[in-house]
N, C-alpha and C. Protein backbone atom coordinates (compact mmCIF):
# COMPACT_ATOMS: atom_id res chain seq x y z
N UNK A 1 0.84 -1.17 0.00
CA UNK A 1 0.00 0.00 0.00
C UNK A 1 0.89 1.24 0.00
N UNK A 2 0.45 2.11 -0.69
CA UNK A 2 0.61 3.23 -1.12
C UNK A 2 0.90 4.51 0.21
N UNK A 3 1.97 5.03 0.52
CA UNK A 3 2.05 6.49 1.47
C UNK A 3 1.32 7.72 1.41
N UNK A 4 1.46 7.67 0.00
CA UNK A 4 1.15 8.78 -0.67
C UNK A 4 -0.46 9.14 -0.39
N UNK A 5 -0.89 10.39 -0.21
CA UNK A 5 -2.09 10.90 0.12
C UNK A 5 -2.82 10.90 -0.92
N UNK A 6 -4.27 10.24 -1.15
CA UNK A 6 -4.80 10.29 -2.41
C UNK A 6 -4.99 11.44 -3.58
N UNK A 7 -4.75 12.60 -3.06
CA UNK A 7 -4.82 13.87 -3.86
C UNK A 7 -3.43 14.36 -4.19
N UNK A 8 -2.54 13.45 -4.00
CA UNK A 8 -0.93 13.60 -4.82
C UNK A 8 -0.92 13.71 -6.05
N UNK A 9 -0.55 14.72 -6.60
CA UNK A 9 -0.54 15.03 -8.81
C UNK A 9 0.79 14.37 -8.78
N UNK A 10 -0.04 13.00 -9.69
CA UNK A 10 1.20 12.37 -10.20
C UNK A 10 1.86 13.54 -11.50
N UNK A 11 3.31 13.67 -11.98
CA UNK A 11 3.78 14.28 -12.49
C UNK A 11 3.64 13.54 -14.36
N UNK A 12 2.93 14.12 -15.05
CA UNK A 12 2.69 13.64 -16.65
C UNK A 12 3.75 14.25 -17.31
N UNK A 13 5.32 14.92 -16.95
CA UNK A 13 5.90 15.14 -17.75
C UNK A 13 6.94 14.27 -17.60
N UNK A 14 7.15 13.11 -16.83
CA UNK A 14 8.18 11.88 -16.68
C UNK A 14 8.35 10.98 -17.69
N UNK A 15 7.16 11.42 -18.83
CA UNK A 15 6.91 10.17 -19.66
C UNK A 15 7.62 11.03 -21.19
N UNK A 16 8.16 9.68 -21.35
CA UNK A 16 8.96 9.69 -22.85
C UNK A 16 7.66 10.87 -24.07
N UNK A 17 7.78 11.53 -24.73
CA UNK A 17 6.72 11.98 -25.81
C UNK A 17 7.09 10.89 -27.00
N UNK A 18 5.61 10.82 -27.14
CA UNK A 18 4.52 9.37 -28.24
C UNK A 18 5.26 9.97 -29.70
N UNK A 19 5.84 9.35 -30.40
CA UNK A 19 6.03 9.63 -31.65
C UNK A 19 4.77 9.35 -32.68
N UNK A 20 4.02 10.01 -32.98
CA UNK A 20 2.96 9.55 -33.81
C UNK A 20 3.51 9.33 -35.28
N UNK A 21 4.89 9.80 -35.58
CA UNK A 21 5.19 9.56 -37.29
C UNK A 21 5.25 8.01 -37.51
N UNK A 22 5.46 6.89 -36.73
CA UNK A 22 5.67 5.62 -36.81
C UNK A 22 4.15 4.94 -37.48
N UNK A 23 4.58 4.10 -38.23
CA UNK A 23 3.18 3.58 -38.93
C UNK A 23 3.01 2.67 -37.86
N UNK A 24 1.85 2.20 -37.74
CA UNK A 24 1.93 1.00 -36.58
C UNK A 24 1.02 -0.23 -37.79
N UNK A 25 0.32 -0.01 -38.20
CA UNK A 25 -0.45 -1.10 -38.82
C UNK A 25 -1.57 -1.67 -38.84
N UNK A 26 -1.71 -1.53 -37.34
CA UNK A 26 -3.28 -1.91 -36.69
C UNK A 26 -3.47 -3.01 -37.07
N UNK A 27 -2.71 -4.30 -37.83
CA UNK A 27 -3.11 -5.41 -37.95
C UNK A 27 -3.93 -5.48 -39.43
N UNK A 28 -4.15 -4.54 -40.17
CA UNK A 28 -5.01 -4.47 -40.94
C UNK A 28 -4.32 -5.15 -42.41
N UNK A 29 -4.64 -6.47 -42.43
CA UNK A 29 -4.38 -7.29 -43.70
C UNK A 29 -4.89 -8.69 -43.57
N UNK A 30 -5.12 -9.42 -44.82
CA UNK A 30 -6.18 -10.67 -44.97
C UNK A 30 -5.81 -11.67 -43.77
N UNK A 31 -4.45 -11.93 -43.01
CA UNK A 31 -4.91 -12.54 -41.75
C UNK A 31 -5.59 -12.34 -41.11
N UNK A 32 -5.72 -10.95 -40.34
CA UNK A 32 -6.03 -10.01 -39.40
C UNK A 32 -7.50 -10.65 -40.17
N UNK A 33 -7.91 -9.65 -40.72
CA UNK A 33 -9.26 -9.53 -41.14
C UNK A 33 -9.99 -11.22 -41.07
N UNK A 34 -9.26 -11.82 -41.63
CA UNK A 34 -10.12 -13.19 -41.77
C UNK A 34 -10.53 -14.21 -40.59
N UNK A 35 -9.06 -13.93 -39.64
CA UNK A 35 -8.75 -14.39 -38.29
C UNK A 35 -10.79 -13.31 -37.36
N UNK A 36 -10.63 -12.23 -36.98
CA UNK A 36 -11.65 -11.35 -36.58
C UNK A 36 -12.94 -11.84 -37.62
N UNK A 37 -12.85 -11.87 -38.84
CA UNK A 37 -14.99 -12.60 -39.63
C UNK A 37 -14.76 -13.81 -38.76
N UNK A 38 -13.98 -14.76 -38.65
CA UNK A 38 -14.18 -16.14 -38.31
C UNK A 38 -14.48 -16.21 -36.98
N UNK A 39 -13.94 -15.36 -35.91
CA UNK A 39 -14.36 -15.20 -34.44
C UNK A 39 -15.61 -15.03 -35.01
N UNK A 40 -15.70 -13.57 -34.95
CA UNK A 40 -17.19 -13.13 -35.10
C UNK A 40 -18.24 -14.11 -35.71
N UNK A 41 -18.28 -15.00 -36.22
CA UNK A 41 -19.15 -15.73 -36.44
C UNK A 41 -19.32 -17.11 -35.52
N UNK A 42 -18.08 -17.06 -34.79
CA UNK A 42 -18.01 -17.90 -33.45
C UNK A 42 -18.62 -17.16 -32.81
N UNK A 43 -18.35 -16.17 -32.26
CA UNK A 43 -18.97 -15.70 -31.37
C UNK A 43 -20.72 -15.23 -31.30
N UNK A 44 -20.97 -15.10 -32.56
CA UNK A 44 -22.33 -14.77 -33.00
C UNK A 44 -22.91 -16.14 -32.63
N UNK A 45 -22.39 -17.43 -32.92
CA UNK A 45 -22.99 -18.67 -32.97
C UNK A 45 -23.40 -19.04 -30.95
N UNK A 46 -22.06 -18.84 -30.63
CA UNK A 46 -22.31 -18.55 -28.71
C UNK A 46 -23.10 -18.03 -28.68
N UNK A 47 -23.11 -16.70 -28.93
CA UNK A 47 -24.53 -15.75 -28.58
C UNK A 47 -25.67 -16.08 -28.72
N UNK A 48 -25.99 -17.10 -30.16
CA UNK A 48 -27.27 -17.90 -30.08
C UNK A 48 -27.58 -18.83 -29.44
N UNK A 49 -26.18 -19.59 -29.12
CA UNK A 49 -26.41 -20.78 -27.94
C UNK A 49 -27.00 -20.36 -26.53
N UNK A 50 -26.41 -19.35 -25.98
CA UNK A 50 -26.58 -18.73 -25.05
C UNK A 50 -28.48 -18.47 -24.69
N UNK A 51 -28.54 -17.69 -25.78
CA UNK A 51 -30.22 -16.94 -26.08
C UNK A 51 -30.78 -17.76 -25.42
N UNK A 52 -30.52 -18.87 -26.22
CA UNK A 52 -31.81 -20.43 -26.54
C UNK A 52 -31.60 -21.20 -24.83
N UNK A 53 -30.33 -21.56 -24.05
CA UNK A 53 -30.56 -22.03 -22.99
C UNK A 53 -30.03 -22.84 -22.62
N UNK A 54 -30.75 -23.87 -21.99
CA UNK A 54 -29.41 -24.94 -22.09
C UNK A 54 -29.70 -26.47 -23.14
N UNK A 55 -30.43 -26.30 -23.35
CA UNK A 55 -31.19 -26.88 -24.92
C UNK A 55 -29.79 -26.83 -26.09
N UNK A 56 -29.20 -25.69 -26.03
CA UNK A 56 -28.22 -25.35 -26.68
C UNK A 56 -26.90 -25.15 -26.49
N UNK A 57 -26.50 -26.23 -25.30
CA UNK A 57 -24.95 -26.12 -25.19
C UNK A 57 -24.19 -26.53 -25.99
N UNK A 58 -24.42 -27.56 -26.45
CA UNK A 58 -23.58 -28.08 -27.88
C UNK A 58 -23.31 -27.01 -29.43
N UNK A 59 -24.15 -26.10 -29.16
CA UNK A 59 -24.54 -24.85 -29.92
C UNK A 59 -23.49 -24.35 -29.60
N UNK A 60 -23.40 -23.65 -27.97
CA UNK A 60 -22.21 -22.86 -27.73
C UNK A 60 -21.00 -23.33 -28.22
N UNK A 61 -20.45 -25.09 -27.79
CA UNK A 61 -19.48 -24.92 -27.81
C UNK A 61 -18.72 -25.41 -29.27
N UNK A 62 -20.01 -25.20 -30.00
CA UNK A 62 -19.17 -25.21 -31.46
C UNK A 62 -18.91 -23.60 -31.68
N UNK A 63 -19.56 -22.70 -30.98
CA UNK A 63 -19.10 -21.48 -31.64
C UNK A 63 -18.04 -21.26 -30.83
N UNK A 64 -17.34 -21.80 -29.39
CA UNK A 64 -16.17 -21.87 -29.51
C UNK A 64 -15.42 -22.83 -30.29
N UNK A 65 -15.30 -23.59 -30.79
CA UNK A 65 -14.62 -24.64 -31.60
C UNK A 65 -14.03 -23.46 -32.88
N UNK A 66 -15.53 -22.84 -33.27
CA UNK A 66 -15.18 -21.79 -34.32
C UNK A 66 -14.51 -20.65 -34.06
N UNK A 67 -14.33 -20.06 -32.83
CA UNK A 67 -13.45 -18.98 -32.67
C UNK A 67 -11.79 -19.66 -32.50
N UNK A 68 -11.91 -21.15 -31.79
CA UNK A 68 -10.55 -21.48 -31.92
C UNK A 68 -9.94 -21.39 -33.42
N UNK A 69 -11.19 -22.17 -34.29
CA UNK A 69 -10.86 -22.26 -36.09
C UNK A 69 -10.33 -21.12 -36.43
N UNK A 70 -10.59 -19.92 -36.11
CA UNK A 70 -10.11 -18.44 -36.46
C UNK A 70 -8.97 -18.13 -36.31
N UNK A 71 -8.83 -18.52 -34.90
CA UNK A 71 -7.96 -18.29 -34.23
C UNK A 71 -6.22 -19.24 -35.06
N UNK A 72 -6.43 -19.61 -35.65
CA UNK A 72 -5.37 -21.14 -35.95
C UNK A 72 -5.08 -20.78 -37.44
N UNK A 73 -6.22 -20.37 -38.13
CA UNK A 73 -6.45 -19.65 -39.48
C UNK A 73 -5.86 -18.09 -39.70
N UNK A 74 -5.71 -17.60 -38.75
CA UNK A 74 -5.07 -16.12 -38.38
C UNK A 74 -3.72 -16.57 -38.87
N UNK A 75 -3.10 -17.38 -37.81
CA UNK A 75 -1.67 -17.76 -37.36
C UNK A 75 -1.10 -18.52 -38.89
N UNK A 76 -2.00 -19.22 -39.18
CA UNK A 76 -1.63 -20.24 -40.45
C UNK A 76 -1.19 -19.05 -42.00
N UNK A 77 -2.55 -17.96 -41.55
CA UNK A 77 -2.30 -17.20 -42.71
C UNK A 77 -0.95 -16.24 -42.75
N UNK A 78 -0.84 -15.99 -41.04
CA UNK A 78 0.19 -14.98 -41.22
C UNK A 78 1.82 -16.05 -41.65
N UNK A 79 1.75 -17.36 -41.26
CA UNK A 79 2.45 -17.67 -41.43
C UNK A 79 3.08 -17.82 -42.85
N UNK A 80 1.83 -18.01 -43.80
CA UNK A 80 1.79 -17.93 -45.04
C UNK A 80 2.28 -17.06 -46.20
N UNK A 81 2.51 -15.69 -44.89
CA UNK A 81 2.70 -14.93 -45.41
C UNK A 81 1.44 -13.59 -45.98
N UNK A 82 0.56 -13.83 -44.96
CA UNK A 82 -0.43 -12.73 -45.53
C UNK A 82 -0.47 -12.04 -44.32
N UNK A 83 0.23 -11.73 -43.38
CA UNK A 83 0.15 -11.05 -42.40
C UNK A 83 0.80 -9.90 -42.64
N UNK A 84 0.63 -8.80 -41.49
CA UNK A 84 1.50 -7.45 -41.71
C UNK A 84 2.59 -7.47 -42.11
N UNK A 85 3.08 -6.97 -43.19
CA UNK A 85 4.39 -7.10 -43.64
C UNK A 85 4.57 -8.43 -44.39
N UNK A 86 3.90 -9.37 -44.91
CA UNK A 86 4.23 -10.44 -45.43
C UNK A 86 4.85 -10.33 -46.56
N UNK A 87 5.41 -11.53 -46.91
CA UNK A 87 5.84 -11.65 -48.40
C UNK A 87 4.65 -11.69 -49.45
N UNK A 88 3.69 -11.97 -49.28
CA UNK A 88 2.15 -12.20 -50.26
C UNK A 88 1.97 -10.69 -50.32
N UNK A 89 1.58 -9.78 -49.28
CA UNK A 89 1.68 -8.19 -49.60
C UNK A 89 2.73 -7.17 -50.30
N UNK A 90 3.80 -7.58 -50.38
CA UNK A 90 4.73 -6.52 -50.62
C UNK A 90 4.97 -6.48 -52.08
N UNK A 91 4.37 -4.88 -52.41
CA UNK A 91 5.09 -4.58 -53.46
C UNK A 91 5.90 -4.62 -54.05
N UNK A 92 5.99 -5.27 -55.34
CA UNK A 92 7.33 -5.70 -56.38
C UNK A 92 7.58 -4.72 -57.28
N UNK A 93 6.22 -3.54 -57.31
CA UNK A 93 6.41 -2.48 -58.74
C UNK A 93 5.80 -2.70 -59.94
N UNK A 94 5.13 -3.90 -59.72
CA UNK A 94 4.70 -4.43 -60.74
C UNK A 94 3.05 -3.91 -60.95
């Protein structure tokens, strides 16, 4: 536990300044994207399992089965080379 009196101003000029010129990527390429539809439709499928009760557990846990599928399909693609920076993305000039 903490000494310090709760109304202590922590000091915000200790911190390094954020370079915003750096591209970051956000993940945004056909792994990314395909890995996130394939959850989402896991997860949409849970959500219906869920609704319905327990009538529908086998429901749920295929829509986890399907978010794992995404999940494996992400990794497979980036491995493939369709991930940020892949070899399948990069411009040749052509």
């Amino acid at each position: 536990m903490s000494n310090k009196p709760a109304s202590a101003a922590t000091s915000i000029t200790a911190q390094e300044p954020i370079d915003h010129s750096i591209e970051l990527g956000h993940g945004n390429s056909p792994a990314a994207w395909t890995c996130v539809a394939i959850m989402l439709i896991g997860t949409i499928v849970g959500c219906i399992a869920f609704v319905l009760g327990e009538s529908a557990t086998i429901l749920f846990w295929i829509g986890v089965a399907i978010i794992a599928v995404g999940i494996v399909a992400g990794f497979a693609m980036k491995a493939a080379g369709y991930g940020v920076g892949g070899s399948k993305l990069k411009n040749t000039g052509h």
